[in-house]
Structure formats: structure tokens, C-alpha cells
Protein backbone atom coordinates (compact mmCIF):
# COMPACT_ATOMS: atom_id res chain seq x y z
CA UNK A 1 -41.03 -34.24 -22.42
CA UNK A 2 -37.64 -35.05 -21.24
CA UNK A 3 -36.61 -30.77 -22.71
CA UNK A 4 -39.76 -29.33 -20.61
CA UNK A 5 -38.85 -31.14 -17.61
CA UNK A 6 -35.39 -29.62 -18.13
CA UNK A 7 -37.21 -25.91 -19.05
CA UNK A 8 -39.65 -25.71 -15.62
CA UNK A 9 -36.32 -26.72 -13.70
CA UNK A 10 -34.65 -23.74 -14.84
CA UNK A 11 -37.75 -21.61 -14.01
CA UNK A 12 -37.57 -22.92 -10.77
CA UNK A 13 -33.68 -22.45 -10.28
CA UNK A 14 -32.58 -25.92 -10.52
CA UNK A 15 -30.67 -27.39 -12.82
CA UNK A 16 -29.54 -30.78 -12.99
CA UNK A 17 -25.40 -31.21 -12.58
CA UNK A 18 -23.92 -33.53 -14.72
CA UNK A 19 -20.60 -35.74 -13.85
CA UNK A 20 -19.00 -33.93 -15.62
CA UNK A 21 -19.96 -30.41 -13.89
CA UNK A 22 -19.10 -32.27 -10.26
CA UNK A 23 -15.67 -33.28 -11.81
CA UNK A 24 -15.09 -29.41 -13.37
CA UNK A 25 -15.92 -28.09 -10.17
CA UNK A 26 -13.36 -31.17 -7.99
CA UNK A 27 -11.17 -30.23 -10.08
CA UNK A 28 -11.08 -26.47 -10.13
CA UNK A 29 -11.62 -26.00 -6.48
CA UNK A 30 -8.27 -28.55 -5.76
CA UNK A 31 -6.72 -26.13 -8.09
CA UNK A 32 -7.63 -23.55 -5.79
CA UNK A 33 -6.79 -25.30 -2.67
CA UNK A 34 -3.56 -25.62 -3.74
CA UNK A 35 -2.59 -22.20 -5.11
CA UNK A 36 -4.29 -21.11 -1.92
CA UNK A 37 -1.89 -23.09 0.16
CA UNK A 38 1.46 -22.38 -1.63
CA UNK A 39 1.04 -18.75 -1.53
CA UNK A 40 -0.65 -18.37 1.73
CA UNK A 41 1.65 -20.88 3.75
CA UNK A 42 5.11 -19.11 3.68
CA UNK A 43 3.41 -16.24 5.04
CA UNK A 44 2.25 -18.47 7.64
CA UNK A 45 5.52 -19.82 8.32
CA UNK A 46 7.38 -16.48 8.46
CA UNK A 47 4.18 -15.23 11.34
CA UNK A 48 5.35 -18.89 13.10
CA UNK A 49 9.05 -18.45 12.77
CA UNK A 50 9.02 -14.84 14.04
CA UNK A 51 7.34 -15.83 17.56
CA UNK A 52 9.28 -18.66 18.11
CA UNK A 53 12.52 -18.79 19.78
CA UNK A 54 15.06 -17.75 17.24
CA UNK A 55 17.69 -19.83 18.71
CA UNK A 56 15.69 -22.87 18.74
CA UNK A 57 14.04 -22.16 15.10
CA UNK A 58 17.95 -22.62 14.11
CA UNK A 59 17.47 -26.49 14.40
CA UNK A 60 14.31 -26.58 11.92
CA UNK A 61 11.18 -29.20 12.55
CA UNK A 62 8.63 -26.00 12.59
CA UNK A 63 5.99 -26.46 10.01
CA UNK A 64 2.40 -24.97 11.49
CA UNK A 65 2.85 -23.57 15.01
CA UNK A 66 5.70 -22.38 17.31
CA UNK A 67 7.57 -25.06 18.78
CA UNK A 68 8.69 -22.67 21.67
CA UNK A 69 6.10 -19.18 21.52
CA UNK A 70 8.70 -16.08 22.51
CA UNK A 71 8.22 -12.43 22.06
CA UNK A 72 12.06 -11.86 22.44
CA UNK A 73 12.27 -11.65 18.92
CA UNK A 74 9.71 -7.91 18.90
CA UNK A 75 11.39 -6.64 22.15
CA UNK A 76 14.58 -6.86 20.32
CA UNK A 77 13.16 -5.25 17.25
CA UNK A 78 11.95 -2.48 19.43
CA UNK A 79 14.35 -2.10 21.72
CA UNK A 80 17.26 -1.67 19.23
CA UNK A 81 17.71 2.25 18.97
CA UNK A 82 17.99 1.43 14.78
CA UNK A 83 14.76 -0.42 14.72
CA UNK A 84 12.26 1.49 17.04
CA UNK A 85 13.40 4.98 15.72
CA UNK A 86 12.71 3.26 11.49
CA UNK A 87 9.43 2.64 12.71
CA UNK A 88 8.69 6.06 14.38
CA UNK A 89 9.94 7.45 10.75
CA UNK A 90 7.41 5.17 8.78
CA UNK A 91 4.75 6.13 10.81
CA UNK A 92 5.12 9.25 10.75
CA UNK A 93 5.95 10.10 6.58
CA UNK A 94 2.86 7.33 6.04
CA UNK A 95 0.64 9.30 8.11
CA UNK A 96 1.39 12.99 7.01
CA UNK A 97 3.00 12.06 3.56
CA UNK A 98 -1.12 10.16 2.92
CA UNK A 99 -2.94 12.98 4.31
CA UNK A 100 -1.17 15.83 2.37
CA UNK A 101 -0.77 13.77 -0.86
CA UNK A 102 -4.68 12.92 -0.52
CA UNK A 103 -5.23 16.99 -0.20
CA UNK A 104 -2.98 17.89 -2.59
CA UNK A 105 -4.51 15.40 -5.30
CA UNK A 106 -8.08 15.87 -4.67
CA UNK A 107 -7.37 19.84 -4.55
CA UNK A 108 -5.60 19.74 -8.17
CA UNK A 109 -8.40 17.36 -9.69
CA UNK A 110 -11.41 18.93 -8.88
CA UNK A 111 -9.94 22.29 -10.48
CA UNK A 112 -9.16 20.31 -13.31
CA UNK A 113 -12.49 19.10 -13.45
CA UNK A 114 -14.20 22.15 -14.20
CA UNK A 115 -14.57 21.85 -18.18
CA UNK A 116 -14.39 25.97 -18.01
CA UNK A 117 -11.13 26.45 -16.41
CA UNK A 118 -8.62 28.63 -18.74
CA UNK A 119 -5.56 26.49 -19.56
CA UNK A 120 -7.16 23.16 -18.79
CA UNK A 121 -6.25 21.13 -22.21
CA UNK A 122 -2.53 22.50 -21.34
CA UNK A 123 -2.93 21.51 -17.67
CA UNK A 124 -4.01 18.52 -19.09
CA UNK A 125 -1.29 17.73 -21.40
CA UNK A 126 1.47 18.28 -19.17
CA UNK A 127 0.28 16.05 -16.33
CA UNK A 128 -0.41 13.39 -19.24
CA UNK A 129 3.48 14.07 -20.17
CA UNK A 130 4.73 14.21 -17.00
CA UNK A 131 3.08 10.71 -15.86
CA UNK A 132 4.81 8.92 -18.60
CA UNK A 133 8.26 10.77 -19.15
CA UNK A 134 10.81 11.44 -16.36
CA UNK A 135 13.61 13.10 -16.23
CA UNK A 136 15.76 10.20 -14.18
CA UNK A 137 16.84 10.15 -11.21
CA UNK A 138 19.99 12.37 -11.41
CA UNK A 139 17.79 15.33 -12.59
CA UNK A 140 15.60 14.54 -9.98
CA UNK A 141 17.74 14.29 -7.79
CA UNK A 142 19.69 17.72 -8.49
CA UNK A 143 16.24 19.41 -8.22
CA UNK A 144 15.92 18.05 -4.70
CA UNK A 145 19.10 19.29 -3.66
CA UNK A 146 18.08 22.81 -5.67
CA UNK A 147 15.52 23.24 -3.47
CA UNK A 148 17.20 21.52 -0.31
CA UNK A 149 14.77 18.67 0.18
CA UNK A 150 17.66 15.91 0.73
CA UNK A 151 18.57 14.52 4.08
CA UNK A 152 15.18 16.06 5.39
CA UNK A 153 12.07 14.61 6.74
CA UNK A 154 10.45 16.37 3.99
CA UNK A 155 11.89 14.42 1.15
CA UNK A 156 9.35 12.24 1.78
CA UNK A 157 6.46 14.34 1.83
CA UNK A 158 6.92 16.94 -0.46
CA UNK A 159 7.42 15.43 -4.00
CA UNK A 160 5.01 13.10 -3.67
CA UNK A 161 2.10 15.98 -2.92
CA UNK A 162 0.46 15.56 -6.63
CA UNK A 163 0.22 11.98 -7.64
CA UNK A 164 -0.26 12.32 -11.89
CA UNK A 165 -2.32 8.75 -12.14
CA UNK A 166 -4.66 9.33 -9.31
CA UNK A 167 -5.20 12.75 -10.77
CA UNK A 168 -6.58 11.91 -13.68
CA UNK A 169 -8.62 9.00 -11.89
CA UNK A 170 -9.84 11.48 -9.66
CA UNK A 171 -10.89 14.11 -12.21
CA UNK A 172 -13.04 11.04 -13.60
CA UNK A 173 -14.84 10.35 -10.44
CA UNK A 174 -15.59 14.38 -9.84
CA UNK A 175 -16.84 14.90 -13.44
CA UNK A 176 -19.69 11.89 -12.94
CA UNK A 177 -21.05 13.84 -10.12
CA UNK A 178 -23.88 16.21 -10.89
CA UNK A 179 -22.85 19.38 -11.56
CA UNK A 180 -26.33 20.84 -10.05
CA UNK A 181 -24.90 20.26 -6.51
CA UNK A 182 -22.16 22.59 -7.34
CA UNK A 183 -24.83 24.95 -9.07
CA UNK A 184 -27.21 25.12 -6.13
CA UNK A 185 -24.30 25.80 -4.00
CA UNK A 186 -23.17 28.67 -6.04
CA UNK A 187 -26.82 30.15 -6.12
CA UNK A 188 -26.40 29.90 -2.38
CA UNK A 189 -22.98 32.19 -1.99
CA UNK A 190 -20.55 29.52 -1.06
CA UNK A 191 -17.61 29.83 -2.54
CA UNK A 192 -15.16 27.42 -4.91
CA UNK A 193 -13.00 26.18 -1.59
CA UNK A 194 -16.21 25.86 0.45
CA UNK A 195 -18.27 23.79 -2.11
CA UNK A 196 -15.34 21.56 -2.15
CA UNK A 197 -15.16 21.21 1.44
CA UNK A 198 -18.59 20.79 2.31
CA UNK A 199 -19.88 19.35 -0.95
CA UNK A 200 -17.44 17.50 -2.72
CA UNK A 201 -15.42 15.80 -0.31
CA UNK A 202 -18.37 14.58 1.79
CA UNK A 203 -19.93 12.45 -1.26
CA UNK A 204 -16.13 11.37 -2.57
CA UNK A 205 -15.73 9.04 0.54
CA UNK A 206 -15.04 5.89 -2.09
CA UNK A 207 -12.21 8.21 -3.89
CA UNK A 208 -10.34 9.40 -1.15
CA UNK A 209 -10.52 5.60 0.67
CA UNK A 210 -8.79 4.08 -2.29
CA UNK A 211 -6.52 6.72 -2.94
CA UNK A 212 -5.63 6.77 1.21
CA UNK A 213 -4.61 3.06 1.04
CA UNK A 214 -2.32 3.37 -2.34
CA UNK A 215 -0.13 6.28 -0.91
CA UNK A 216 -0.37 4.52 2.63
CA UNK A 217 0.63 1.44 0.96
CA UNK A 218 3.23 3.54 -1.11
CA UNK A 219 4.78 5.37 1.90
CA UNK A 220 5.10 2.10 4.19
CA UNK A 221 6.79 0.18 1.88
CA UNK A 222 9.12 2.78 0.44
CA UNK A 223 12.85 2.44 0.80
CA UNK A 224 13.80 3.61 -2.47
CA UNK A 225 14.00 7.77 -1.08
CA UNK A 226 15.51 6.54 2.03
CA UNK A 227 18.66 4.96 -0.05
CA UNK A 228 19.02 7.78 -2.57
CA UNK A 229 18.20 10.76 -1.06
CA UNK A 230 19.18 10.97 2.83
CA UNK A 231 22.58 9.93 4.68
CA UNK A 232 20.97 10.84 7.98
CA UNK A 233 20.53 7.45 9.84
CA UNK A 234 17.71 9.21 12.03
CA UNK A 235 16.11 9.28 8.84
CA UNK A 236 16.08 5.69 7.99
CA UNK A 237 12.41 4.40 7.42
CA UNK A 238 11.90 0.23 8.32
CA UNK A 239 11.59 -0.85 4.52
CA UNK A 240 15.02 0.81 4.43
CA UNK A 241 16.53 -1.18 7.23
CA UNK A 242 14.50 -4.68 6.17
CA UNK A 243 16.16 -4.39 2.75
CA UNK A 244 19.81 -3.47 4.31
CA UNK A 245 19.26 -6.91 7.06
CA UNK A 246 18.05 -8.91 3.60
CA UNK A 247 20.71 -7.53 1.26
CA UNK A 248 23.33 -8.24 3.78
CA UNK A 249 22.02 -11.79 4.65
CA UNK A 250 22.26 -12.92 1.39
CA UNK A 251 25.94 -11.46 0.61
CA UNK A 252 27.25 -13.95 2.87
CA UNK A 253 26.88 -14.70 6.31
CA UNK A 254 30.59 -12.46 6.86
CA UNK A 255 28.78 -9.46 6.48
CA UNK A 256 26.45 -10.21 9.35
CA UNK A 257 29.65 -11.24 12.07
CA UNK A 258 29.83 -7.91 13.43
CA UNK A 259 25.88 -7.73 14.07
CA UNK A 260 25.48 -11.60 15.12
CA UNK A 261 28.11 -11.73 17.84
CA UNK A 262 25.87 -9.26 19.77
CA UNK A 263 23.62 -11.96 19.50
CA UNK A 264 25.93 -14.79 20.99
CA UNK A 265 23.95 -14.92 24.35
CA UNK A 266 20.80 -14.03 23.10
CA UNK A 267 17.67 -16.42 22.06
CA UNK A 268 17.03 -14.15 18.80
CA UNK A 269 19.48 -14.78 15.73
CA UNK A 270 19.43 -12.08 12.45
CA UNK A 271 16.60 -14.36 10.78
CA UNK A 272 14.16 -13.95 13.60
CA UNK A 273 14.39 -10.72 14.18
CA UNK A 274 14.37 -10.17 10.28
CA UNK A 275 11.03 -11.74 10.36
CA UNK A 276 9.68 -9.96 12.92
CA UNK A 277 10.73 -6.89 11.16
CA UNK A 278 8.84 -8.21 8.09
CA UNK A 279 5.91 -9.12 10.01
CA UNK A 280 5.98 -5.53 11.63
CA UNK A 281 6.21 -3.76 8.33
CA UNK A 282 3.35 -6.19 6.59
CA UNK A 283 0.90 -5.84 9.62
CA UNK A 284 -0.14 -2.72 9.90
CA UNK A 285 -1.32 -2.59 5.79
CA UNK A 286 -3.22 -6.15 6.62
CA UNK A 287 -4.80 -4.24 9.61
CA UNK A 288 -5.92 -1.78 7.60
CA UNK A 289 -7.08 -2.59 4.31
CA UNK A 290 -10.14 -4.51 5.46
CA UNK A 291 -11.75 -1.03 7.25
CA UNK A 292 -11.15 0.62 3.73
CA UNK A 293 -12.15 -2.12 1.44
CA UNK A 294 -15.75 -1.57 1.14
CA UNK A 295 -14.67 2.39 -0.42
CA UNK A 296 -11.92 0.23 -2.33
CA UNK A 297 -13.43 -0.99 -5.41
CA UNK A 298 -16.24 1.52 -5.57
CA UNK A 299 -13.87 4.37 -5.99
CA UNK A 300 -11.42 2.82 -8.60
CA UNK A 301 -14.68 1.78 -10.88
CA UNK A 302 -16.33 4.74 -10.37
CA UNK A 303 -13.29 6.94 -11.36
CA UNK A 304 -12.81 5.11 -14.31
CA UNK A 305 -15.80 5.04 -16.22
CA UNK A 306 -14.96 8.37 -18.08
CA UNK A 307 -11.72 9.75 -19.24
């Protein structure tokens, strides 16, 4: 009796929770409190640190909210000549470096994606290659200077046009859709470029979200070109200059003199401003990601059901 009762609760969607289920589930969702809470609260701290008064942050006690709210901390960050023109430099190579890399890949793929292309198992091959062997960086970077990309805005546009990985993920995602569009189109007149444009791209919404907010992502938070491949400080991007305030913070406080007796009369120190550089740099991703997550997951699944 006692196993039917049990069988028309489950046909009716109820099932009886043991003890030991209510413990299970105390105990796992503490667990997640807690993880929750240790990653989520330094972030919350840094947000709290970097509109308080810097000066007054110096003597601690600040746990959840500013003890004295100031913006004198962001009007430093974007008044400094340094600071405002690294941001006008990350905007600007995250906007046009996304747009042409998104072009550039989608372009390459969907040729590749036409099983009848001549050359495609070599195409093929060498963009399998060249995704998992590099040269290094001084090979790199004498090819750069062969075809005078360094110390130019363009260094951080140009070799980063074709993306290998999201090649091959986007090849996936054009192969799975029916080739019968393409077909019809054809039958019609239009033309490789045009069935592309007016096709193609219109139904691959999902691919070219998630592969917008990876080379977004990638641009923003690049410093690694800045360092190695331009001297021009016009040229500095705000990852570069949040990794030269970080790097020199923590090789003693006598490489920051020079910098933090500007700051003698001031309210703002080197750590506030350094977290309202941080803040600055991590905002705009946050700000965006939630517009482009419902094409997020869709386009990385889709792409990678075939290979």
C-alpha cells in the first residue's frame, strides 16, 4: 500500500522529502552561500573603496558601504591626461578591433564551409596547425616590424583579423544550417557575397553575439600588445596602465614617491584611484554581457555540435 501511495505521488509531482534530502539541500545551499560570498564580496569592497574618500579609506573600518561617498577618485582618473587618453585607446581598438575581427572570421568560415571549395582540407590543415603551433613572440614580433605594424594603432587591429578557434567554431555553426537556403538563393541570381549578407548573417545572430563578446572581452582586457609592441605612450590602452599602477605598487611603495607626492593635498591616494581604474576597466564588460547573453550559449552549443 505504503509503495502505491508513494507511485500516485510521483504521478502527481510530489514526492515526499526525507531528513535527509532537507539536510543535503541545508547543507549544499550554505556551501553555496558561502562560495557566493567570498568571491563576490572583494568585488564589492573594491566598488565601496573606489567611491569613498581615498584619504579617509587610508584609516580602514569600511566593510559594506562608503564611509564618506566621493567621486574625486573618477574625476582624477579622467582628468589625468595618462588615464582619459588609455581609455579613449580601449574604446576605440575594442570597438573597431571586434567589428573587423567578427567580419574577418565569419568571412573566412563560411568559405570554408562550403564542402566544394578547392584547397579546403589544406585550408583546413593549416589553420588546425597554426592554432596550436606559434612561432614565439620574437618571430612574431619581427613580422610586425616587417610589415610596420609596431608603435601603430593598427597593431591592435590587424593581427587579430582571423581568430583560428572561432573559425573552426564558426564553420560548425554554418555547416548545420540548411544548405537549401543557400540553394534557393542561387536559383534566384544572388551572388556568394550577397547570400552571405542577406542570408547568412541574418540567421547567425547567436554566432556573431558570442563571438562579439570574446574579442570585446579580448581587446578590453589586453595589455600584453601594448607592452611588447608600442613605445608610443599615446598608445597606451587602460589594462596597460592598471598593470604598470599594480606592478609598481607592489615593488615597493619607493617606486610610487614620485606619483604620490602629487597627491599630498589631494583626498585620492594611488589605491583609490587604482580601484577606480579597475572598476572602470571591469564595468563596461559587466554592462554588456547581460544584452548578449541570451545569443551567448546558443551560439557556442550550436557551433559545436559538428566538427
Amino acid at each position: 500500500m505504503s509503495q502505491l501511495g508513494a507511485m500516485t505521488a510521483r504521478r502527481r509531482g510530489h514526492t515526499r522529502r526525507t531528513m535527509e534530502d532537507r539536510v543535503v539541500d541545508a547543507v549544499v545551499y550554505i556551501f553555496i552561500a558561502v562560495v557566493f560570498i567570498v568571491t563576490a564580496y572583494p568585488f564589492w569592497l573594491s566598488i565601496v573603496l573606489a567611491f569613498n574618500e581615498g584619504k579617509d579609506a587610508q584609516y580602514g573600518g569600511i566593510f559594506f558601504w562608503p564611509r564618506k561617498f566621493s567621486l574625486d577618485n573618477f574625476k582624477e582618473l579622467i582628468r589625468d591626461s595618462q588615464w582619459g587618453q588609455a581609455l579613449g585607446v580601449s574604446v576605440a581598438r575594442t570597438v573597431l578591433g571586434t567589428v573587423v575581427t567578427v567580419i574577418g572570421t565569419s568571412v573566412v568560415a563560411y568559405g570554408l564551409s562550403y564542402k566544394q571549395l578547392v584547397g579546403r582540407k589544406v585550408y583546413m590543415a593549416l589553420f588546425i596547425f597554426a592554432m596550436y603551433f606559434s612561432g614565439g613572440i620574437i618571430p612574431y614580433y619581427m613580422v610586425l616590424r616587417q610589415i610596420k605594424l609596431l608603435n601603430t594603432f593598427f597593431v591592435y587591429i590587424i593581427p587579430g583579423m582571423i581568430n583560428m578557434f572561432y573559425v573552426l567554431v564558426s564553420i560548425s555553426f554554418f555547416q548545420e544550417i540548411p544548405g537549401e537556403l543557400g540553394e534557393s538563393a542561387r536559383l534566384d541570381g544572388a551572388g556568394e557575397m550577397s547570400i552571405f549578407l542577406r542570408v547568412m548573417l541574418p540567421i547567425s545572430k547567436p554566432l556573431l553575439a558570442t563571438l562579439a563578446i570574446f574579442m570585446a572581452v579580448g581587446q578590453w582586457n589586453n595589455w600584453f600588445d601594448t607592452a611588447f609592441f608600442t613605445q608610443n605612450k599615446a598608445l597606451r590602452t587602460m589594462a596597460y596602465q592598471l598593470m604598470s599602477v599594480i606592478k609598481k605598487s607592489s615593488l615597493g611603495q619607493a617606486n610610487m614617491d614620485a606619483y604620490t607626492s602629487s597627491l599630498a593635498q589631494s583626498s585620492f591616494t594611488t589605491t583609490s584611484i587604482m580601484l577606480a581604474a579597475m572598476l572602470v576597466a571591469v564595468g563596461p564588460i559587466l554592462i554588456v554581457y547581460p544584452f548578449f547573453q541570451r545569443y551567448f550559449v546558443t551560439g557556442l552549443t550550436i557551433g559545436s555540435v559538428k566538427g
